[in-house]
Protein backbone atom coordinates (compact mmCIF):
# COMPACT_ATOMS: atom_id res chain seq x y z
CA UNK A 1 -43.85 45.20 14.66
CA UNK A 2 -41.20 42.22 15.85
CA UNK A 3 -40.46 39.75 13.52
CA UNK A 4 -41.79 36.41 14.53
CA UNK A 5 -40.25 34.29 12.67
CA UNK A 6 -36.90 32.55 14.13
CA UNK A 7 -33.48 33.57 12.57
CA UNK A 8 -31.62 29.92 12.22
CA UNK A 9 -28.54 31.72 10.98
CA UNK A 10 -28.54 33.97 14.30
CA UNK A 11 -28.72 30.90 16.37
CA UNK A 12 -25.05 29.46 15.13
CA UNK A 13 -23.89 32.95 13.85
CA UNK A 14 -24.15 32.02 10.60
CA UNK A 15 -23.45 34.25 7.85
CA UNK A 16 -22.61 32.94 4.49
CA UNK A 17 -23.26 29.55 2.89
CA UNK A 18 -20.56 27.96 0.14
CA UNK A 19 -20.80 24.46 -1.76
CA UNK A 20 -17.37 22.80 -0.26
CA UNK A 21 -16.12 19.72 -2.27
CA UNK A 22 -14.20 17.93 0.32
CA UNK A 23 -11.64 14.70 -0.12
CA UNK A 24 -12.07 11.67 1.72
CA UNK A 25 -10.06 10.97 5.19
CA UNK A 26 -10.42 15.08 5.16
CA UNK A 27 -10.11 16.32 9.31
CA UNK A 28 -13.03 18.89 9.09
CA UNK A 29 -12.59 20.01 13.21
CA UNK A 30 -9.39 18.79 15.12
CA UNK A 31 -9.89 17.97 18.73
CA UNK A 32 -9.51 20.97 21.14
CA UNK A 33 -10.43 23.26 18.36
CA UNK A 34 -13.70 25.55 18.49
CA UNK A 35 -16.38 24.84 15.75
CA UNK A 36 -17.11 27.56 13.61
CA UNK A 37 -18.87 25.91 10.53
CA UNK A 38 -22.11 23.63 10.42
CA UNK A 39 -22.20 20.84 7.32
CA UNK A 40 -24.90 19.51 5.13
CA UNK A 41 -24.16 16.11 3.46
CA UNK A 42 -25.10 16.38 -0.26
CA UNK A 43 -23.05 13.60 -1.22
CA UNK A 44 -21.18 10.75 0.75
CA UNK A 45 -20.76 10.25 4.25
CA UNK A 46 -18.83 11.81 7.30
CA UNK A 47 -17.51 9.74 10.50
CA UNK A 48 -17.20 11.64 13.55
CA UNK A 49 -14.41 10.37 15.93
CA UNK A 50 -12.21 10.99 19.03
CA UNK A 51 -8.76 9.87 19.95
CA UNK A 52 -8.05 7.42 23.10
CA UNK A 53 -4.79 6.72 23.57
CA UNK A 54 -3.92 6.83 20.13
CA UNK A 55 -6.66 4.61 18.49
CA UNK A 56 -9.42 6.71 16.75
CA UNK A 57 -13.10 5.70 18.00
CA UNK A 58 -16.11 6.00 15.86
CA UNK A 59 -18.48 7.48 17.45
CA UNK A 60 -20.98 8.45 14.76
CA UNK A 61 -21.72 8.10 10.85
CA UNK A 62 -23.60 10.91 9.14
CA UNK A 63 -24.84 10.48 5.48
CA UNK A 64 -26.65 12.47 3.09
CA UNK A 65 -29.06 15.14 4.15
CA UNK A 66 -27.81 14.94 7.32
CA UNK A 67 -26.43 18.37 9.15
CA UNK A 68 -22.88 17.66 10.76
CA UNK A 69 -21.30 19.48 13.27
CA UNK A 70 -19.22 19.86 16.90
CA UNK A 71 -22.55 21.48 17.84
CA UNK A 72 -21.91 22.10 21.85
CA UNK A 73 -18.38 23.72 20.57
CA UNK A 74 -20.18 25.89 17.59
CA UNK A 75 -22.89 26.98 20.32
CA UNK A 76 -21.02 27.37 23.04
CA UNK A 77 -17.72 28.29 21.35
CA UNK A 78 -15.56 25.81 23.64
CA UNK A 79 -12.67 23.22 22.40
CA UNK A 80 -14.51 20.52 20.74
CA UNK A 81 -14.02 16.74 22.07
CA UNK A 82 -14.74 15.25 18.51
């Protein structure tokens, strides 16, 4: 018998979860690095950002409940943009 349900944690290669307590202005993924963790926001908010010519750019808020990560880097396992 297959099992039909999906396996979320096979889709990202996900294999252990941990409660991180994180301070602010904290680089979670540098540019040109490959992804290799997937956050959910419990508390506070996250600002995902690229360099251009040395001024960061916002380019997206994430708040609580949201999941955050270079997902096209975790999946794909290239060097992340963000």
């Amino acid at each position: 018998m297959v099992n039909e349900q999906p396996s979320y944690n096979m889709l990202f290669n996900i294999r252990k979860a941990e409660f991180l307590s994180i301070p602010t202005k904290t680089v979670l993924l540098e540019e040109g690095k490959i992804a290799n963790r997937i956050y959910l926001i419990r508390k506070g908010c996250m600002r995902l950002f690229f360099n251009d010519e040395g001024k960061d750019i916002t380019f997206q808020f994430f708040f609580e409940g949201d999941f955050v990560a270079s997902f096209d880097s975790l999946y794909n396992g290239k060097p992340s943009s963000l």
